[in-house]
Protein backbone atom coordinates (compact mmCIF):
# COMPACT_ATOMS: atom_id res chain seq x y z
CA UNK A 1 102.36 76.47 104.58
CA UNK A 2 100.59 74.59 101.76
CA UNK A 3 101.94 74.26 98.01
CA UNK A 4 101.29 76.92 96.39
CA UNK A 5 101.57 79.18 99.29
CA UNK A 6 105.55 77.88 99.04
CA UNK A 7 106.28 78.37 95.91
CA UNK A 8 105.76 81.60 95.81
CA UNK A 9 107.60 82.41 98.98
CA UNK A 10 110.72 81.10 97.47
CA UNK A 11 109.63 82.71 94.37
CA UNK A 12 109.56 85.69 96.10
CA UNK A 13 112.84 85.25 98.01
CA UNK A 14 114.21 84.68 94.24
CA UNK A 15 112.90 87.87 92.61
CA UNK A 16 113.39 90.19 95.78
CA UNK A 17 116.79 89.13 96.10
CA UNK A 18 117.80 89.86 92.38
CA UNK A 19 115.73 92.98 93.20
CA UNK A 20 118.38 93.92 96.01
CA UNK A 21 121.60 93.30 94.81
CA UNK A 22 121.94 96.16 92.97
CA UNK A 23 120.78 98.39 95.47
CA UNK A 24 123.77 99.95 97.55
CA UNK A 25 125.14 100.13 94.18
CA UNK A 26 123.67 103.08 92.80
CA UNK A 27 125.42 105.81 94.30
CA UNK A 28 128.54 104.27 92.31
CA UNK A 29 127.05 102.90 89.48
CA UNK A 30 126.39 107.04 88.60
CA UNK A 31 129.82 107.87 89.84
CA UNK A 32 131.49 105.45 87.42
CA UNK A 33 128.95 107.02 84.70
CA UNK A 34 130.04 110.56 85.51
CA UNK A 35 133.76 109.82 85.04
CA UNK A 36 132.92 108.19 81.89
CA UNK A 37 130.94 110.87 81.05
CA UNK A 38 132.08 113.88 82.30
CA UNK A 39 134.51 115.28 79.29
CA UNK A 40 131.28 115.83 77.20
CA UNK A 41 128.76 118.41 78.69
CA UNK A 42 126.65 118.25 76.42
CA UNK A 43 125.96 114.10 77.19
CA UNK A 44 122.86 113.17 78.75
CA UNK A 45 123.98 112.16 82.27
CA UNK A 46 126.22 116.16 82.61
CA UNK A 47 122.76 117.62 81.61
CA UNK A 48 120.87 115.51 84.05
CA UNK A 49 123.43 116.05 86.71
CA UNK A 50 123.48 119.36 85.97
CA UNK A 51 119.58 119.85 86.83
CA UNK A 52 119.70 117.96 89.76
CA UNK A 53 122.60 120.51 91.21
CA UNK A 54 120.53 123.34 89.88
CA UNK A 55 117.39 122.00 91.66
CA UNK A 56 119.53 121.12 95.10
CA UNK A 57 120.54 124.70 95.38
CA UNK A 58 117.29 125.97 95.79
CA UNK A 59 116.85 123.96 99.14
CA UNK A 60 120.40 123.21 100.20
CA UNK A 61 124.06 124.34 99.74
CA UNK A 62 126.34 121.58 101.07
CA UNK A 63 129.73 122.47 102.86
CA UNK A 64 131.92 120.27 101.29
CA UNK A 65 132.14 117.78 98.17
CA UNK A 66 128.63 118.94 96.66
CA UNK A 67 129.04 116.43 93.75
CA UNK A 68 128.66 113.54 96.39
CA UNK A 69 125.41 114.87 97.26
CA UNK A 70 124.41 115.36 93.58
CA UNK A 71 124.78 111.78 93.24
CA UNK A 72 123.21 110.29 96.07
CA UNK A 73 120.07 112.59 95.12
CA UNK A 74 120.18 111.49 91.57
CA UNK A 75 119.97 107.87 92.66
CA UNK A 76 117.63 108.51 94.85
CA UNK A 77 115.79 110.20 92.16
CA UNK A 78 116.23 106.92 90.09
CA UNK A 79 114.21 104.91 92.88
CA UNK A 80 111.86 107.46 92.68
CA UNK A 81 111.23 107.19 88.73
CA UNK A 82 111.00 103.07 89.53
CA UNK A 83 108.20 103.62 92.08
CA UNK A 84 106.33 105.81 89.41
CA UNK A 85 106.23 103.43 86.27
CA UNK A 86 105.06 101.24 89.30
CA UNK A 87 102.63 103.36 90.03
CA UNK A 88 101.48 103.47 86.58
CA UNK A 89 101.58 99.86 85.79
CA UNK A 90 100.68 98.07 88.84
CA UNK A 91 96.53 98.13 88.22
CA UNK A 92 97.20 97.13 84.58
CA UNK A 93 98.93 93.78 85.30
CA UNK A 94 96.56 93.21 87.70
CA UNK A 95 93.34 93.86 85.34
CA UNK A 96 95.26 91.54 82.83
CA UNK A 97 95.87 89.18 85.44
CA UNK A 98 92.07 89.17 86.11
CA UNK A 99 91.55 88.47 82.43
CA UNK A 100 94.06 86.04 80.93
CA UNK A 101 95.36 84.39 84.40
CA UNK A 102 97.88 85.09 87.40
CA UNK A 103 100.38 82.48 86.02
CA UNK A 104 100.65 83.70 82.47
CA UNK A 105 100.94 87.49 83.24
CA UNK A 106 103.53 87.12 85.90
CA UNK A 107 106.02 84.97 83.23
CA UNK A 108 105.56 87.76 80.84
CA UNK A 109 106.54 90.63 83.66
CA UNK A 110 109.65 87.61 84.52
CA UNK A 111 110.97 88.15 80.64
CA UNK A 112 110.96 91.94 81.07
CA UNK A 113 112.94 91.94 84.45
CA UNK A 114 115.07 89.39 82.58
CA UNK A 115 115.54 92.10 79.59
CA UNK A 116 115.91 94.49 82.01
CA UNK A 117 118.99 92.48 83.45
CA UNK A 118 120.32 91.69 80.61
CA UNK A 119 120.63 95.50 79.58
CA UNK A 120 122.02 96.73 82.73
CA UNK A 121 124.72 94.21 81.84
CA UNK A 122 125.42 95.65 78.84
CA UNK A 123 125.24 98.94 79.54
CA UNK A 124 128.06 101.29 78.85
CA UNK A 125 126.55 104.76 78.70
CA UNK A 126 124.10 106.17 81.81
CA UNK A 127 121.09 106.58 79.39
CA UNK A 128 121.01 102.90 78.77
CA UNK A 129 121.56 102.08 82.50
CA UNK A 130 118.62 104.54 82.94
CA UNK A 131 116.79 102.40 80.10
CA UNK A 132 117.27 98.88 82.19
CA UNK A 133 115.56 100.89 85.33
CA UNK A 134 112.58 102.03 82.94
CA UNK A 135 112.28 98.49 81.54
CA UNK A 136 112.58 97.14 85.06
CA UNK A 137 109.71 99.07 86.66
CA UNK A 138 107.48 98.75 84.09
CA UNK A 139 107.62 94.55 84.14
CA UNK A 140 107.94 94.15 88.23
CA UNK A 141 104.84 92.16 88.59
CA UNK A 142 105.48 89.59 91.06
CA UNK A 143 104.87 91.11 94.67
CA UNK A 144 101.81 92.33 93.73
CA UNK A 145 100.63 88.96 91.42
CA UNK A 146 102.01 86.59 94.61
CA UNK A 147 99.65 88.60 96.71
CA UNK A 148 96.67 88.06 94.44
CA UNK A 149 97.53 84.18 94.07
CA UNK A 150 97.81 83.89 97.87
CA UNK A 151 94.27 86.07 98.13
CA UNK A 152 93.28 83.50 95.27
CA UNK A 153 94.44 79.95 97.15
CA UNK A 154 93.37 80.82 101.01
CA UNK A 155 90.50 82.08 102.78
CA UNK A 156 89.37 85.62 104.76
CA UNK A 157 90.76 83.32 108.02
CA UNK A 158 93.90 82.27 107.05
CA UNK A 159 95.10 85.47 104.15
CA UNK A 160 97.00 87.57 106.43
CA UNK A 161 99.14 84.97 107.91
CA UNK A 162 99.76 83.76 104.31
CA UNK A 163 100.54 87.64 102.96
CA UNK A 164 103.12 87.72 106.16
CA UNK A 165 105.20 85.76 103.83
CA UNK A 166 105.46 88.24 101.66
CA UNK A 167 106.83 90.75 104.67
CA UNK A 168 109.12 87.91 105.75
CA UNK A 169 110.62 87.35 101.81
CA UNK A 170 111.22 91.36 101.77
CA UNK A 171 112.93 91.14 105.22
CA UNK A 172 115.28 88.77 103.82
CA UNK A 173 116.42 89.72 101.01
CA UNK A 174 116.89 93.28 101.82
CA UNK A 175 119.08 91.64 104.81
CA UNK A 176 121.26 89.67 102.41
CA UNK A 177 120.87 91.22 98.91
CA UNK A 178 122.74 94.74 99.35
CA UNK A 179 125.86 92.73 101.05
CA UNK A 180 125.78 90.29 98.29
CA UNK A 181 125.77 93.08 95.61
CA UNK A 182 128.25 94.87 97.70
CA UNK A 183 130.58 91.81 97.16
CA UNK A 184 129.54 91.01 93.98
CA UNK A 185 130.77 94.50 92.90
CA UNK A 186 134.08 93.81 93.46
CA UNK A 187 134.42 90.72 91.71
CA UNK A 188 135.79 90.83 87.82
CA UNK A 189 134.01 89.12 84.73
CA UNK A 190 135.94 85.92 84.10
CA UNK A 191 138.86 86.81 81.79
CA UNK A 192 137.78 84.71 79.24
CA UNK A 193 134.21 87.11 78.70
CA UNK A 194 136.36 90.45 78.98
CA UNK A 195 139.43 88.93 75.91
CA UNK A 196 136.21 88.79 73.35
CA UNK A 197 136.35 92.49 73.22
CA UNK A 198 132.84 92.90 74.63
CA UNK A 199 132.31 95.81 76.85
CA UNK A 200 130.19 95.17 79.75
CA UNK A 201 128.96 97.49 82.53
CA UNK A 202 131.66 98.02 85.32
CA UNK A 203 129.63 95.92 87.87
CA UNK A 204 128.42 93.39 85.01
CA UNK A 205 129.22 90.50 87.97
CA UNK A 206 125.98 91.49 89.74
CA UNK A 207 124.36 92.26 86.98
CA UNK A 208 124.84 88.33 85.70
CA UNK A 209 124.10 87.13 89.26
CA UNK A 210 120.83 89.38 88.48
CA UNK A 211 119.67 87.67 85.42
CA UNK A 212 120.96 83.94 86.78
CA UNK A 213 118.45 84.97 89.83
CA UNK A 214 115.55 85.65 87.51
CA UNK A 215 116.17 83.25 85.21
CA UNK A 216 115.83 80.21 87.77
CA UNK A 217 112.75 82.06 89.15
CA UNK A 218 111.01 82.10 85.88
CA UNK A 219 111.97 78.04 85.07
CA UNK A 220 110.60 77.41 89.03
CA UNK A 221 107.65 79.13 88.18
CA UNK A 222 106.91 77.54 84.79
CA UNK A 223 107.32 74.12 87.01
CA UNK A 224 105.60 74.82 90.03
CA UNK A 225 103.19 77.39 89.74
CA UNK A 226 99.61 75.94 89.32
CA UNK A 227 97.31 78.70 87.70
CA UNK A 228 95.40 79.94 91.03
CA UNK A 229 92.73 82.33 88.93
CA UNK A 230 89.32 81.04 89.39
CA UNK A 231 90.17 78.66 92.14
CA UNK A 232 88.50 78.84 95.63
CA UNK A 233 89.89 77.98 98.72
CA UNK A 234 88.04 75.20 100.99
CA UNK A 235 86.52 77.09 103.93
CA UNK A 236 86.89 74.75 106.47
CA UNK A 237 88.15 71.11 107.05
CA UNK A 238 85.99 68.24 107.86
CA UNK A 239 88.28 67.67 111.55
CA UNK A 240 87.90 71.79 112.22
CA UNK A 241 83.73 71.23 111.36
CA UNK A 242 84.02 67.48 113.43
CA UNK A 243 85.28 69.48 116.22
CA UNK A 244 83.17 72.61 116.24
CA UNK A 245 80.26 70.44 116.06
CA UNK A 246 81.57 68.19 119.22
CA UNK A 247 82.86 70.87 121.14
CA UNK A 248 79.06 73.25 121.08
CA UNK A 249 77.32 69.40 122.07
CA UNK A 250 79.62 69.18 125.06
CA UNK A 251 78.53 72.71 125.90
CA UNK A 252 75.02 71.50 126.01
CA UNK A 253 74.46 74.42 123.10
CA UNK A 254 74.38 73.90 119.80
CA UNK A 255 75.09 77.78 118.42
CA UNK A 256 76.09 78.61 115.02
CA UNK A 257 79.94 78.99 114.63
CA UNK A 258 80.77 82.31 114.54
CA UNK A 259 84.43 83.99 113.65
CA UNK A 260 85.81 87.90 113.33
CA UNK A 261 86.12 89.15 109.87
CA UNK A 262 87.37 92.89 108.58
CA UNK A 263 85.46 92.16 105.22
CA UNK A 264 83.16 95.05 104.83
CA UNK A 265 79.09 94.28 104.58
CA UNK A 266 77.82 95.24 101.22
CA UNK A 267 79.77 95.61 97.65
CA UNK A 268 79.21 99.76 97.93
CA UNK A 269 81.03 99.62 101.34
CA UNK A 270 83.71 97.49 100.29
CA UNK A 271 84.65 99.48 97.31
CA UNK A 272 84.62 102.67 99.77
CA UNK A 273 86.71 100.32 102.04
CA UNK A 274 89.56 99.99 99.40
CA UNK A 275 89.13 103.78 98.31
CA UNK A 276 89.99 104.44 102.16
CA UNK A 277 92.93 101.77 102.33
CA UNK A 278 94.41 103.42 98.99
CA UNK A 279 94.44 106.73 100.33
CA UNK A 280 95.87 105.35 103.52
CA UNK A 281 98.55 103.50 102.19
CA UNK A 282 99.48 106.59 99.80
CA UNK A 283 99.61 108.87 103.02
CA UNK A 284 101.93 106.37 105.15
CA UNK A 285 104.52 105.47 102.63
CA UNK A 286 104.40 109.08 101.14
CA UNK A 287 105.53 109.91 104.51
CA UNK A 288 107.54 106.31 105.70
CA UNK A 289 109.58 106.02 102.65
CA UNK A 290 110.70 109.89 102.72
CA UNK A 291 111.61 109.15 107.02
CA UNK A 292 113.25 105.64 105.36
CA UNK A 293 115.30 108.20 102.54
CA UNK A 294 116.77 110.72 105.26
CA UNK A 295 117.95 108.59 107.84
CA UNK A 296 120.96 107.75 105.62
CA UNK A 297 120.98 111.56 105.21
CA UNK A 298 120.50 112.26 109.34
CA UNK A 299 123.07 109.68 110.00
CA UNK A 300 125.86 111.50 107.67
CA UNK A 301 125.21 114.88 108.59
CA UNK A 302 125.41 114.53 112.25
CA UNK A 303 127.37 111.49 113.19
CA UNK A 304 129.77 111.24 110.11
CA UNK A 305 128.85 107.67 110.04
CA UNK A 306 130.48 105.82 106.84
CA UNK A 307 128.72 103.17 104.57
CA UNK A 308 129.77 100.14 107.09
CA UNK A 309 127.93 101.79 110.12
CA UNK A 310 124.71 102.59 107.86
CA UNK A 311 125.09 99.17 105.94
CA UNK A 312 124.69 98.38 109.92
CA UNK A 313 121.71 100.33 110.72
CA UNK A 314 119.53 99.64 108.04
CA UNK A 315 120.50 95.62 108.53
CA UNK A 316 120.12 95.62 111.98
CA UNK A 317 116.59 97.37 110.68
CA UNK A 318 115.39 94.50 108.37
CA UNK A 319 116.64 91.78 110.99
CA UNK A 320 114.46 93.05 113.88
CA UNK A 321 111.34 93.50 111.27
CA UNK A 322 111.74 89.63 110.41
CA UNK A 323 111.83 88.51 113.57
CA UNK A 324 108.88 90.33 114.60
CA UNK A 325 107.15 89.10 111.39
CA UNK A 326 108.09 85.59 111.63
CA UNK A 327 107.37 85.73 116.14
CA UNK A 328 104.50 87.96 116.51
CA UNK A 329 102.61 89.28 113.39
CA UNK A 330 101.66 85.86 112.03
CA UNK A 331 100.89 84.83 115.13
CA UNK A 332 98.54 87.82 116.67
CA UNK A 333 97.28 88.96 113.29
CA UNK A 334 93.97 87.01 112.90
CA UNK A 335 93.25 88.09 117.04
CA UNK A 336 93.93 91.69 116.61
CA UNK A 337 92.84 92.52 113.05
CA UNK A 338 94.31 93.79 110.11
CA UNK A 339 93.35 97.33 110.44
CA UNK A 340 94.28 97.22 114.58
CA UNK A 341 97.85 95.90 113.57
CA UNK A 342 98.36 98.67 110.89
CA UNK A 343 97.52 101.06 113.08
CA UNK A 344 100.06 99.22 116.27
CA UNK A 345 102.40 99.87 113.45
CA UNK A 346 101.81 103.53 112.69
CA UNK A 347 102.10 104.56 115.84
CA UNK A 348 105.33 102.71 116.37
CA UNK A 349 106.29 104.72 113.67
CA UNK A 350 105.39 108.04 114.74
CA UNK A 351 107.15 106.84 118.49
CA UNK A 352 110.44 106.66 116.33
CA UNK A 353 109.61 110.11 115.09
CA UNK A 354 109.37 111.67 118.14
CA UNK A 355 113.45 109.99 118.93
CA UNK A 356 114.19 111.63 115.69
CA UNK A 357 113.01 115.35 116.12
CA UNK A 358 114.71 115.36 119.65
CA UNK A 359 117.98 113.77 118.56
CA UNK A 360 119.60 116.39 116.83
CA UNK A 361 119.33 118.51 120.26
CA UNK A 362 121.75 115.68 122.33
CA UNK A 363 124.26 115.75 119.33
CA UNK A 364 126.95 117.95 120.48
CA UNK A 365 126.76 117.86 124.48
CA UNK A 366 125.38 113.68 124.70
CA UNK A 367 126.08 111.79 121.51
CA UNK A 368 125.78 108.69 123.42
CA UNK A 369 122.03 109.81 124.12
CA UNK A 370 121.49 110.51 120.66
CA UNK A 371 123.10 107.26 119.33
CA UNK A 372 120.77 105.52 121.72
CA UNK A 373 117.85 107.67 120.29
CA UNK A 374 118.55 106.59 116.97
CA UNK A 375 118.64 102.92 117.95
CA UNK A 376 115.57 103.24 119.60
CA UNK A 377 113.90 105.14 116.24
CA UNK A 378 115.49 102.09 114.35
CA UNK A 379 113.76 99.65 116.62
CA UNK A 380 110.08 101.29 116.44
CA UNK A 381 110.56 101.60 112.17
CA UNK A 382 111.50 97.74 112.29
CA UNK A 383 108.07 97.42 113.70
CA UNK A 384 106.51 99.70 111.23
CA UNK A 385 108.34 97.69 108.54
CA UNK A 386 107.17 94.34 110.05
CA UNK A 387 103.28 95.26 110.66
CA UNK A 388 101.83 98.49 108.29
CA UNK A 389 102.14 97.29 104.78
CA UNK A 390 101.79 93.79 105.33
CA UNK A 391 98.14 94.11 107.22
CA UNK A 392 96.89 97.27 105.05
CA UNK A 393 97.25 94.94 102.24
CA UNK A 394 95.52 91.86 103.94
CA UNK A 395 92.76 94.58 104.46
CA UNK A 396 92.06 95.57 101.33
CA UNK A 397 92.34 91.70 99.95
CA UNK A 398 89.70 90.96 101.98
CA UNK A 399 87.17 93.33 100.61
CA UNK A 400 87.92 91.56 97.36
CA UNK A 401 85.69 89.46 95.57
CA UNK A 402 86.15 85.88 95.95
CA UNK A 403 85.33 83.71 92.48
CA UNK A 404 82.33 81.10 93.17
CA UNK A 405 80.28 78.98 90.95
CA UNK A 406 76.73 79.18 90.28
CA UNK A 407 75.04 75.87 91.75
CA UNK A 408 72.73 75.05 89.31
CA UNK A 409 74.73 75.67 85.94
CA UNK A 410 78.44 75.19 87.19
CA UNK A 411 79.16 78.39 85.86
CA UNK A 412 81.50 81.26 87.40
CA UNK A 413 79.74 83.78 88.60
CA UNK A 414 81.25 87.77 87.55
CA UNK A 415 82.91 89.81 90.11
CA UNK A 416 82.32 93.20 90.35
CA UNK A 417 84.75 94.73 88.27
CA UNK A 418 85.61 96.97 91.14
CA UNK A 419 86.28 94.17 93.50
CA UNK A 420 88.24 91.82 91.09
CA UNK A 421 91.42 91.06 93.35
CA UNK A 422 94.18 91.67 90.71
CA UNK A 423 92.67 95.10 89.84
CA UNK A 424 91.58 95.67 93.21
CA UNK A 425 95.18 94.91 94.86
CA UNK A 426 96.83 96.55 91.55
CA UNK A 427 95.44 100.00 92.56
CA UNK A 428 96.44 98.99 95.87
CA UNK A 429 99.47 98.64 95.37
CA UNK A 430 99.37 101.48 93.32
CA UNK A 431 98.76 104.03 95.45
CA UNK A 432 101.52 103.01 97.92
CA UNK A 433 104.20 103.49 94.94
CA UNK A 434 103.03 106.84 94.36
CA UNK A 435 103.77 107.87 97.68
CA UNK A 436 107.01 106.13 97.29
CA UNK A 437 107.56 108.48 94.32
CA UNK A 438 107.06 111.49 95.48
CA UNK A 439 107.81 110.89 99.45
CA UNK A 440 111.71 110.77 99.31
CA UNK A 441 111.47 114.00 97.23
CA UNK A 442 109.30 115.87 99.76
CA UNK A 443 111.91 114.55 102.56
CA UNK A 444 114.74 115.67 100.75
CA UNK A 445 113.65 118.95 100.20
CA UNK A 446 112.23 119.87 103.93
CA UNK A 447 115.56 117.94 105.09
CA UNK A 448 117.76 120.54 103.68
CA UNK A 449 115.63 123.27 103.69
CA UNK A 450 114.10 123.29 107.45
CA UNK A 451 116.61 120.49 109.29
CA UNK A 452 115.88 117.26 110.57
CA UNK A 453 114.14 118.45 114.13
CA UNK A 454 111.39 120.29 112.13
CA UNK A 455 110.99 117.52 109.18
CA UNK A 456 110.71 114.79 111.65
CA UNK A 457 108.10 116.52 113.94
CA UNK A 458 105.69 117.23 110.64
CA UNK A 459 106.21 113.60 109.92
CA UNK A 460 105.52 112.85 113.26
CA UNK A 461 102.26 114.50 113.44
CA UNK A 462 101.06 113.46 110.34
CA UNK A 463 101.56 109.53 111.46
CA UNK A 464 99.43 110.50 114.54
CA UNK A 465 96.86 111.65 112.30
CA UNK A 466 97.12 108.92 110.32
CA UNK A 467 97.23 106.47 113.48
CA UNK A 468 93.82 108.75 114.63
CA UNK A 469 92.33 107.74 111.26
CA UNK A 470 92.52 103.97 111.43
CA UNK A 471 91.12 103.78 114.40
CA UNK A 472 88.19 104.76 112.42
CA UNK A 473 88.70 101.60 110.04
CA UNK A 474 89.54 99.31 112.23
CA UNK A 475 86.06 97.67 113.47
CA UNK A 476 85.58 93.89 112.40
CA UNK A 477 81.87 91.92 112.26
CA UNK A 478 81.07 89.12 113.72
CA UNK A 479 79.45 86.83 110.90
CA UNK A 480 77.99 83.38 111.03
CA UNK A 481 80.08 80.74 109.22
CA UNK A 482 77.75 77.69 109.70
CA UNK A 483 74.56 77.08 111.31
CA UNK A 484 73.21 74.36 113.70
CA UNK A 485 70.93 71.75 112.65
C-alpha cells in the first residue's frame, strides 16, 4: 500500500466510523423526540409522524404497537432523505474537485460534517436534528473524493485492488461503529458540561465522539494528504520492465508485453461505458439496499428476533464481507475483471434471494430450516457487499480520463469534460444514492403490501436480469503496453 493510498484508508476508517456511530441510534433518537414532542400536535415532528402513519396505512396495518413501526419507517425515511441530497451533490463536488483540487474540496465537505456534528449535539427539537442530517448529506464528500485520489495516484493495473480499500474501510466500521454508538448512548455528558445549564441532545456523548472523529480526520488530512489532482501514476517499474524484458529473451521471443484491461476503446464508448455502469449501479442498489432495509423487517415479523440477535446478523454480515474483501477480491480482481466480479456478486445476491422467498414457507412447521435459510441469504449478501460496488466502481474509474502532459510544451493536456474522474465518479456515485433513496421505500411498501415470499422473488428476478446484463459488459481487451526493440 503506498502513501497516499494509506492515508486515505485510515482517513476513511476515520470518517466512516463517525459516519456509523449514530446509526442504530435512530429509531431512538425519534422516540426521545416524540416524547418531547408529543403534547403539541401542531409541532413539526406530530405532523411529520402523523404523515408517515397516514402513508403506512395505505400498504400495511400492523397488529400491535403501530407507533413502533411509525418510527422505524420514519428513520428509515431519514436515510432515505441522506442518500438524496447525496444524490444531488455527489457530481458537484466532484466537478469542483476537477477544478480547484481533490485536497481542498474534501476539507471544505470535512467542516460541513463537522457543523453537521456539532448541531446534532446541540439539538433539542427534531427539526434541528433533521437540520444536522440535511447539513450532513449535503457535505459527505470523502468516499467518493478518496476514490478519485486513489483513481488519481495508481494505474488501470493496480486501481481495483487500491478501491478494495475502500470496501474493506466500510466493512469495518459498520462492524464496530453501531456497537460503539450503541455504548456511547448510554454514557452521560460529564457533570461538569450538564451544571452550565446548556441543554444538549439526549445522546450528545456520541454526538462529541462524532465531531472528535472528524475533527482528527480533517487535522490528518491537512498533514498528510498530498494534492493528487494532476498527478500521474508511473506505469511500470524499471525491475517489472528489467524482468519482462529478460523473461521474453529467455523465451527466445521478444513479443510486446501485453496485459487485460476493461478500459473501453474510444472516448464515445467510454462515455456510453459509464452511462451503462450508472444505470447499473442505480438498478442494483435500488433493489440491494431495499433487500438490505427489510431483512430487519423479515427478521421481526417472523422470528421475533430482538435488537441483540439483528445487531448479530447484520455484524456477522459485515465480518464475512471483510474477510472476503481482504482474502479473495483483492487478490482475484485484476484475473477476473471488474465487470466479471460484479456480476459473481449479483448473482450471489440473487442466490440469497431465492433463501429469502422460500423461507417464510419453513417458518411455522421447520424454523430451524428457515434460520439456516436466513444464514445462508446472510452469507451470499456478505458476498454481494464484498464484490458489486467495489468493482462497478473500479469499472467506471477506468473509463476515466487519466491527466498527461503534452511532450513538447510541458503543458496538461484537457480531459474530456465527460471523462474527468471527479465528475465522472460523482455521477457515479450518484446514481447509486438514488437508488438508495428510493429502494428502501419501494421495499417497504411491497413488504407490507404483498409479503416477503412475493417481494423477495421480484427482487430475485430482477438481480438475474441484472446478472444477464453484465455479462454483456463484462469483455476486457487485450492492449499492448510496450513494444520490442
Amino acid at each position: 500500500m503506498g502513501n497516499v493510498e494509506r492515508v486515505v484508508f485510515l482517513s476513511l476508517v476515520l470518517d466512516l466510523f463517525a459516519f456509523t456511530i449514530p446509526l442504530p441510534l435512530f429509531p431512538r433518537i425519534i422516540d426521545w423526540y416524540t416524547k418531547r414532542e408529543s403534547s403539541d400536535p401542531n409541532g413539526f415532528l406530530s405532523r411529520t409522524l402523523s404523515l408517515v402513519s397516514s402513508t403506512r396505512a395505505l400498504v400495511y396495518t400492523p397488529t400491535s404497537n403501530p407507533q413502533r413501526w411509525d418510527v422505524v419507517l420514519l428513520g428509515g425515511l431519514m436515510g432515505s432523505v441522506f442518500s438524496a441530497l447525496q444524490w444531488f451533490i455527489s457530481p458537484r463536488i466532484g466537478a469542483l474537485s476537477d477544478k480547484y483540487g481533490r485536497k481542498r474540496v474534501l476539507l471544505v465537505t470535512m467542516i460541513g460534517n463537522i457543523l453537521s456534528g456539532l448541531v446534532w449535539l446541540k439539538s433539542t427539537t427534531f427539526a434541528t436534528y433533521l437540520l444536522s442530517r440535511v447539513i450532513g448529506g449535503l457535505s459527505e464528500g470523502n468516499v467518493q473524493l478518496a476514490i478519485a485520489i486513489l483513481s488519481d495516484v495508481t494505474t488501470p493495473e493496480t486501481r481495483a485492488k487500491a478501491l478494495a480499500h475502500v470496501g474493506i474501510a466500510f466493512a469495518i466500521c459498520f462492524i464496530i461503529g453501531p456497537p460503539i454508538g450503541a455504548y456511547f448512548a448510554s454514557r452521560p455528558l460529564p457533570s461538569s458540561i450538564t451544571a452550565s445549564g446548556i441543554e444538549f441532545n439526549v445522546y450528545a456523548v456520541p454526538a462529541a465522539l462524532t465531531v472528535l472523529l472528524l475533527t482528527l480526520e480533517t487535522i490528518f488530512l491537512i498533514v498528510a494528504l498530498p494534492e493528487t489532482r494532476g498527478k500521474r501514476a508511473a506505469q511500470a517499474t524499471e525491475k517489472t520492465a528489467t524482468n519482462g524484458a529478460a523473461n521474453g529473451k529467455a523465451n527466445g521471443e521478444a513479443k510486446d508485453a501485453t496485459h487485460q484491461t476493461s478500459r473501453q476503446a474510444t472516448v464515445s464508448e467510454r462515455i456510453q461505458m459509464l452511462k451503462t455502469l450508472q444505470h447499473l449501479h442505480f438498478l442494483f442498489l435500488g433493489v440491494f439496499s431495499g433487500v438490505e432495509f427489510t431483512l430487519t423487517f423479515l427478521s421481526f415479523d417472523l422470528f421475533d428476533w430482538n435488537n441483540k440477535e439483528n445487531g448479530f446478523l447484520i455484524g456477522s454480515i459485515g465480518i464475512i464481507s471483510a474477510l472476503l474483501q481482504g482474502g479473495y477480491v483483492r487478490r482475484a480482481l485484476a484475473k477476473v475483471g471488474e465487470g466479471n466480479m460484479a456480476r459473481r456478486g449479483i448473482s450471489s445476491c440473487a442466490a440469497g434471494l431465492v433463501f429469502l422467498t422460500i423461507l417464510p414457507h419453513f417458518v411455522e412447521n421447520h424454523r430451524a430450516v428457515a434460520i439456516r435459510l436466513l444464514q445462508a441469504a446472510a452469507v451470499c449478501m456478505a458476498m454481494t457487499s464484498a464484490t458489486v460496488v467495489n468493482s462497478l466502481t473500479a469499472y467506471a474509474s477506468l473509463q476515466c480520463d487519466d491527466v498527461s502532459t503534452d511532450p513538447d510544451t510541458g503543458k496538461v493536456v484537457e480531459e474530456h469534460p465527460d471523462l474527468a474522474k471527479g465528475k465522472a465518479l460523482g455521477k457515479f456515485r450518484s446514481s447509486g444514492q438514488l437508488g438508495r433513496a428510493i429502494g428502501p421505500l419501494l421495499a417497504c411498501a411491497s413488504y407490507w403490501t404483498f409479503g416477503p415470499s412475493l417481494t423477495y422473488g421480484v427482487s430475485a428476478v430482477a438481480m438475474f436480469a441484472l446478472s444477464s446484463r453484465m455479462k454483456s459488459v463484462t469483455k476486457r481487451r487485450t492492449v499492448s503496453s510496450t513494444k520490442s526493440d
